[in-house]
C-alpha atoms as a PDB file:
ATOM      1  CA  UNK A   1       0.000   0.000   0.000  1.00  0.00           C
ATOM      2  CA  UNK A   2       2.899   2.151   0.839  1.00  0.00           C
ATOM      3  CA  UNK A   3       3.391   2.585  -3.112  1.00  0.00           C
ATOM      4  CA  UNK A   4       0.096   4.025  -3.659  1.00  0.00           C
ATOM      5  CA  UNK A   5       0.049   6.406  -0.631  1.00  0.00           C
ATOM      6  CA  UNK A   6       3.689   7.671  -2.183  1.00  0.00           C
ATOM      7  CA  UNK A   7       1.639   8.110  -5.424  1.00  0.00           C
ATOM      8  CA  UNK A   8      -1.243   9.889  -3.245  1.00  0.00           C
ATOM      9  CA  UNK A   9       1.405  12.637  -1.936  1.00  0.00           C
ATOM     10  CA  UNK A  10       2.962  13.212  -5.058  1.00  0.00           C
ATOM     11  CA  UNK A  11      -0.093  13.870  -6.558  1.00  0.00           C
ATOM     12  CA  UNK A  12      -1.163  16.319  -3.643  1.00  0.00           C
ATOM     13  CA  UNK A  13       2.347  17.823  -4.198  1.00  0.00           C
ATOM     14  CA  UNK A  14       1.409  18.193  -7.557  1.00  0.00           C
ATOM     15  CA  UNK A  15      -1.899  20.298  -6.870  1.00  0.00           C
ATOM     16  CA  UNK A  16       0.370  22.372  -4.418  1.00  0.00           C
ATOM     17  CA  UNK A  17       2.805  23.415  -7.323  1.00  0.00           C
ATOM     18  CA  UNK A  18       0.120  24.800  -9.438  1.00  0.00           C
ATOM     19  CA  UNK A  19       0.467  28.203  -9.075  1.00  0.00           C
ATOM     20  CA  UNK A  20      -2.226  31.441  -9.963  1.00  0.00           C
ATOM     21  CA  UNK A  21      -0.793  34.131 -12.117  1.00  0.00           C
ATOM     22  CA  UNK A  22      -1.179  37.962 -10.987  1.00  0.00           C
ATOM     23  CA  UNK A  23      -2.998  39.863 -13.140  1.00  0.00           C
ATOM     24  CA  UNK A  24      -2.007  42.900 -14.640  1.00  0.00           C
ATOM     25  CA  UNK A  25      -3.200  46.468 -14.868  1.00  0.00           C
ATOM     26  CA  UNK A  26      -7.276  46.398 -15.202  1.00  0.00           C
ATOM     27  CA  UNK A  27     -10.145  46.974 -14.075  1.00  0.00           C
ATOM     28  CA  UNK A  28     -10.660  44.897 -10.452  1.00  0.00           C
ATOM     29  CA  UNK A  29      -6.623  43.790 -10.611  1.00  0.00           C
ATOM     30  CA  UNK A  30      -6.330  43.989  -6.725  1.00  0.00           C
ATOM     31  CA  UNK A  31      -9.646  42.165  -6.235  1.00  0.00           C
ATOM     32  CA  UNK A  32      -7.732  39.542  -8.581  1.00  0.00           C
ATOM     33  CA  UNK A  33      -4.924  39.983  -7.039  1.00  0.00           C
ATOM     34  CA  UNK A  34      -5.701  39.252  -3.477  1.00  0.00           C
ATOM     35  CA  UNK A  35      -7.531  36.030  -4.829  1.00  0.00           C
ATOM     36  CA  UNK A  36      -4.559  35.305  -6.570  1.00  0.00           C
ATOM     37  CA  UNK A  37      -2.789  35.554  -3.602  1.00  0.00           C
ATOM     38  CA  UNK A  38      -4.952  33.158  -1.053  1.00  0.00           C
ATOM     39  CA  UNK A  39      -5.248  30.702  -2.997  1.00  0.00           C
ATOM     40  CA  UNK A  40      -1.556  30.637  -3.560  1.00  0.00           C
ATOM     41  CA  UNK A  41      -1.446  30.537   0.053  1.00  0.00           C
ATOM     42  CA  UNK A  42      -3.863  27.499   0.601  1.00  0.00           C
ATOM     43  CA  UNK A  43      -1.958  25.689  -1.303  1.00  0.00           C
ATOM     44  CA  UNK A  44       1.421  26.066   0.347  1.00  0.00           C
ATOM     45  CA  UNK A  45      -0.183  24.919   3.735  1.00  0.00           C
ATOM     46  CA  UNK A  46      -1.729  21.851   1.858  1.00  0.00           C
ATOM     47  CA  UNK A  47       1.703  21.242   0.586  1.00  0.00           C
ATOM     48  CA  UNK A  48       3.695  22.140   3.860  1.00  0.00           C
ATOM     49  CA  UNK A  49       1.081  18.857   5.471  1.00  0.00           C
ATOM     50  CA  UNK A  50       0.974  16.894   2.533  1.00  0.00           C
ATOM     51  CA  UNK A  51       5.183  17.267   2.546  1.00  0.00           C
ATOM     52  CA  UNK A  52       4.691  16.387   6.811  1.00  0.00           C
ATOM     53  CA  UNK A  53       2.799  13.895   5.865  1.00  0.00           C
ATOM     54  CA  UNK A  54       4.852  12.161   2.750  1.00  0.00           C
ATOM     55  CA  UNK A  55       7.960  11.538   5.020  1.00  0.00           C
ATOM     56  CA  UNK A  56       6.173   8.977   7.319  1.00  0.00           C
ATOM     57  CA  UNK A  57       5.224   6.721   4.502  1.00  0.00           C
ATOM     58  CA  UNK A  58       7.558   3.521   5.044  1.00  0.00           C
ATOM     59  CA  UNK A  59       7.781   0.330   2.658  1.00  0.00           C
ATOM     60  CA  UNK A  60       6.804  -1.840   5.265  1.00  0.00           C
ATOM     61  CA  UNK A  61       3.711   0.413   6.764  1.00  0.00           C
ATOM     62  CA  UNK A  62       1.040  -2.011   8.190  1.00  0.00           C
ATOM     63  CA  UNK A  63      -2.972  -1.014   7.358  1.00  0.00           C
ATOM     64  CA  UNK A  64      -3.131   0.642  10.494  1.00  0.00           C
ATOM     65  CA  UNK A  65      -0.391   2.895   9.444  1.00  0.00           C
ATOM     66  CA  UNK A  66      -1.685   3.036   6.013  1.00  0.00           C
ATOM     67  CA  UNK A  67      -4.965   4.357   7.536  1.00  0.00           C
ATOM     68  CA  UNK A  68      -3.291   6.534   9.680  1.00  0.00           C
ATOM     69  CA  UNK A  69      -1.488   8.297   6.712  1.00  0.00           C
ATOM     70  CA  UNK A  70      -4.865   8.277   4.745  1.00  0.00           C
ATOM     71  CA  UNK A  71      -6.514  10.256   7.605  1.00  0.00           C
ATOM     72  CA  UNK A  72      -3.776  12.879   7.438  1.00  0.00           C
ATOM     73  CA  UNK A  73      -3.978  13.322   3.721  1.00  0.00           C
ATOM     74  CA  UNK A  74      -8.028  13.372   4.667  1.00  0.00           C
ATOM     75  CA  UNK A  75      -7.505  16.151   6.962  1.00  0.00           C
ATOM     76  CA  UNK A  76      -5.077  18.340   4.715  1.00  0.00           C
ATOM     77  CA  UNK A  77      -7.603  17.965   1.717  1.00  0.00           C
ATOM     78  CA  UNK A  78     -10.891  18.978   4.075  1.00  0.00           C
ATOM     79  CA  UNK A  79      -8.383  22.151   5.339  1.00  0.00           C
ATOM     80  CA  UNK A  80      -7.603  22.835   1.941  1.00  0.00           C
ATOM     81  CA  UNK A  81     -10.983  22.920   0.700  1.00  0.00           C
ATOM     82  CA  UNK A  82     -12.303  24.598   3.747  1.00  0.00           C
ATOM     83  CA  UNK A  83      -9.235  27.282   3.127  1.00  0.00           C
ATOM     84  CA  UNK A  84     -10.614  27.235  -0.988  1.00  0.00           C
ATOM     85  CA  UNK A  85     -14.026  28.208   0.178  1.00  0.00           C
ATOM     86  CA  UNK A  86     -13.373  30.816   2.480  1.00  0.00           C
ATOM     87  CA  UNK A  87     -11.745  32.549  -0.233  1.00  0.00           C
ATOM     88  CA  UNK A  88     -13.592  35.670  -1.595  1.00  0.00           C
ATOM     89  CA  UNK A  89     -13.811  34.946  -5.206  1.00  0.00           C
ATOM     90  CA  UNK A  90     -13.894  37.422  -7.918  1.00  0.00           C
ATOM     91  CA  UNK A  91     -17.139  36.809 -10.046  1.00  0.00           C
ATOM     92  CA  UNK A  92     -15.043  36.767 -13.071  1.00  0.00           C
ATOM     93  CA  UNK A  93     -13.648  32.745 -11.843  1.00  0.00           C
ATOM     94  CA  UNK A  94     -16.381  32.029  -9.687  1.00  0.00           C
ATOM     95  CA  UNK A  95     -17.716  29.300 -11.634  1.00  0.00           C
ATOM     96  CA  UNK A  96     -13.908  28.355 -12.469  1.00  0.00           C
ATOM     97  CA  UNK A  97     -13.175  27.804  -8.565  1.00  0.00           C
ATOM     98  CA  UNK A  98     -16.277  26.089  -7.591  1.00  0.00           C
ATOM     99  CA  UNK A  99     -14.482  23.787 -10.416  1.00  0.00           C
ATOM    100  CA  UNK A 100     -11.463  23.575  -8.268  1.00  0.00           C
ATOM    101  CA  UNK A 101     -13.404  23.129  -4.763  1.00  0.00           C
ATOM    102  CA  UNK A 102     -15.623  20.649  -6.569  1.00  0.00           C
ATOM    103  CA  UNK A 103     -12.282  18.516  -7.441  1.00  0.00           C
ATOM    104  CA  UNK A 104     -10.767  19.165  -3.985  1.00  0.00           C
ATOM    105  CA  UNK A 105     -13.905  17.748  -2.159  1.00  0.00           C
ATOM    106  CA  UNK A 106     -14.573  14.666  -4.491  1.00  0.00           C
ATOM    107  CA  UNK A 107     -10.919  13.616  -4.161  1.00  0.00           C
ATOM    108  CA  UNK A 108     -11.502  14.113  -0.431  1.00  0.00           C
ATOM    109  CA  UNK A 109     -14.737  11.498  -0.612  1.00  0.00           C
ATOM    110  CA  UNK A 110     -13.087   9.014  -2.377  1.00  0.00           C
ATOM    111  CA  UNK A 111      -9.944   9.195   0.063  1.00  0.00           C
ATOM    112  CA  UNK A 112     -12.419   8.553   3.193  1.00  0.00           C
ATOM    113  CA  UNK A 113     -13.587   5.758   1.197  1.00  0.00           C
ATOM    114  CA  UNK A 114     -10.267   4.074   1.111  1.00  0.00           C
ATOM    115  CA  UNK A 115      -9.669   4.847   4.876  1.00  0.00           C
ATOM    116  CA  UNK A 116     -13.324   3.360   5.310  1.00  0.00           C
ATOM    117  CA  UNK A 117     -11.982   0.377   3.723  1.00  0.00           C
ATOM    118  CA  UNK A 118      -8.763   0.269   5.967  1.00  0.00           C
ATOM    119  CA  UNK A 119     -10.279   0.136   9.265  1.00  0.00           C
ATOM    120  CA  UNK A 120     -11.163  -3.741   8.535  1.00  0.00           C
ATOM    121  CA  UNK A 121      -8.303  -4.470   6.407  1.00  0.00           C
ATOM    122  CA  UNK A 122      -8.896  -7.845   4.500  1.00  0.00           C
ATOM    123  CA  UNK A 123      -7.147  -8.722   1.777  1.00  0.00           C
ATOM    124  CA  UNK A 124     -10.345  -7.190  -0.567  1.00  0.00           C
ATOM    125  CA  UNK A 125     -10.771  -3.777   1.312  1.00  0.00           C
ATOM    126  CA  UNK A 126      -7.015  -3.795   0.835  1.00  0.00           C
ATOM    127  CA  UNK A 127      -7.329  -4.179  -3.028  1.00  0.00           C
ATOM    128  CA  UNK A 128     -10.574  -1.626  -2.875  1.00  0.00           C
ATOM    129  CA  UNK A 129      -8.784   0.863  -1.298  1.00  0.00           C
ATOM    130  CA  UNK A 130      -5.888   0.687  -3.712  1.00  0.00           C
ATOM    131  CA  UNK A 131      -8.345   0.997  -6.240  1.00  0.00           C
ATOM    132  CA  UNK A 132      -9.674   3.546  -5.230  1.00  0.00           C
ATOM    133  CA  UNK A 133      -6.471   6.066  -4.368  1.00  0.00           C
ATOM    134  CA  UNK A 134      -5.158   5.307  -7.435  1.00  0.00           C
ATOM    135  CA  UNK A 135      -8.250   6.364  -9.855  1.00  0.00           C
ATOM    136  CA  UNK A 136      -8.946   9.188  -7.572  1.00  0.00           C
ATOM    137  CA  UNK A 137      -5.608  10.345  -7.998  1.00  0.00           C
ATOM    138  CA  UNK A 138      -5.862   9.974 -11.850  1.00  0.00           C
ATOM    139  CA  UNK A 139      -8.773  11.589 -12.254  1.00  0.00           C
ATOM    140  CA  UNK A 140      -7.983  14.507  -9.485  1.00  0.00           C
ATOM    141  CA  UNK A 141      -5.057  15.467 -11.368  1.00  0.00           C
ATOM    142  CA  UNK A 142      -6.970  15.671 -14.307  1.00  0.00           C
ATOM    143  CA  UNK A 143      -9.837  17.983 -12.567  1.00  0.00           C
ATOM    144  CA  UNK A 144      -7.415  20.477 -10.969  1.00  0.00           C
ATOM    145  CA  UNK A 145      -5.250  20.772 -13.789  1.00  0.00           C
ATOM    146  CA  UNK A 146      -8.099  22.392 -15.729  1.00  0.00           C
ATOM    147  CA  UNK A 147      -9.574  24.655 -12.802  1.00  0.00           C
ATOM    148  CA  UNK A 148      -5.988  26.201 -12.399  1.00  0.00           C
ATOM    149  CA  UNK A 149      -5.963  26.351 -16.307  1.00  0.00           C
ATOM    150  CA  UNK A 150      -8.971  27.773 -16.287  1.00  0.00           C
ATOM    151  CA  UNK A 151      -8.584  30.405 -13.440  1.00  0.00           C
ATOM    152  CA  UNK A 152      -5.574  31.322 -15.151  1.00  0.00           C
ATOM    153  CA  UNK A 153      -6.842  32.152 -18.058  1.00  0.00           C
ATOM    154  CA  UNK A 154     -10.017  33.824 -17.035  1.00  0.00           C
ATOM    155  CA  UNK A 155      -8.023  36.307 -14.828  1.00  0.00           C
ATOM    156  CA  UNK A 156      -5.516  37.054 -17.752  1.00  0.00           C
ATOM    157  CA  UNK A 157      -9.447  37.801 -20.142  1.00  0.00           C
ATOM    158  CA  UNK A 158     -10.676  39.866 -17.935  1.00  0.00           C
END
């Protein structure tokens, strides 16, 4: 399991290095701006935990370590979509953040499904829960990627 909780955090790293671009001299820039600028900032706490986190994965974790780990990355996604929300968003990305909370919060769901799984840990749940990190953390990547995308290029527009 250890191998697809390593996959988990880099993946979670990988949502931390996306980065929003300031926007330039308009109408509303320091509106932008200060969006720009939190959600920036939520992401280098999620990545600050998520980094925590990554260093106590070991090749020879048992479930209940495994689960342990998974509730950690559980708690760093809810912060990080609690910290998302919070956010005042211009109305100019508002639909293109809901995007990102919405991927934030699924990826969330399905990772309390695989800790769900861990707290009896046969040999299926086992299997389950690997199954389910690994195409949530396909199809995360995928989601955020295109709300960052998409932010960016909304607050370049307008």
């Amino acid at each position: 399991m250890s191998g697809v909780l390593k996959s988990a955090a880099l993946l979670l790293l990988a949502f931390a290095a996306f980065a929003l671009v300031a926007c330039g001299g308009d109408e509303g820039r320091e509106e932008k701006n200060t969006y720009v600028s939190q959600v920036n900032a939520a992401q280098a706490r999620f990545a600050q935990t998520v980094t925590t986190v990554s260093e106590r994965i070991t090749e020879k974790s048992s479930s209940r370590q495994d689960r342990e780990t998974l509730e950690q990355f559980q708690t760093a996604i809810d912060d990080v979509v609690a910290d998302l929300r919070d956010i005042n968003v211009p109305g100019a990305v508002d639909t293109e953040h809901a995007q990102l909370v919405k991927a934030m919060s699924g990826f969330g769901s399905d990772i309390r499904g695989a800790v769900s799984a861990l707290r009896n840990p046969t040999e299926q749940n086992i299997q389950e829960a690997r199954k389910t990190i690994t195409t949530a953390t396909q199809t995360v990547n995928v989601r955020i990627d295109a709300a960052i995308a998409a932010i960016n290029s909304k607050l370049k527009q307008t």
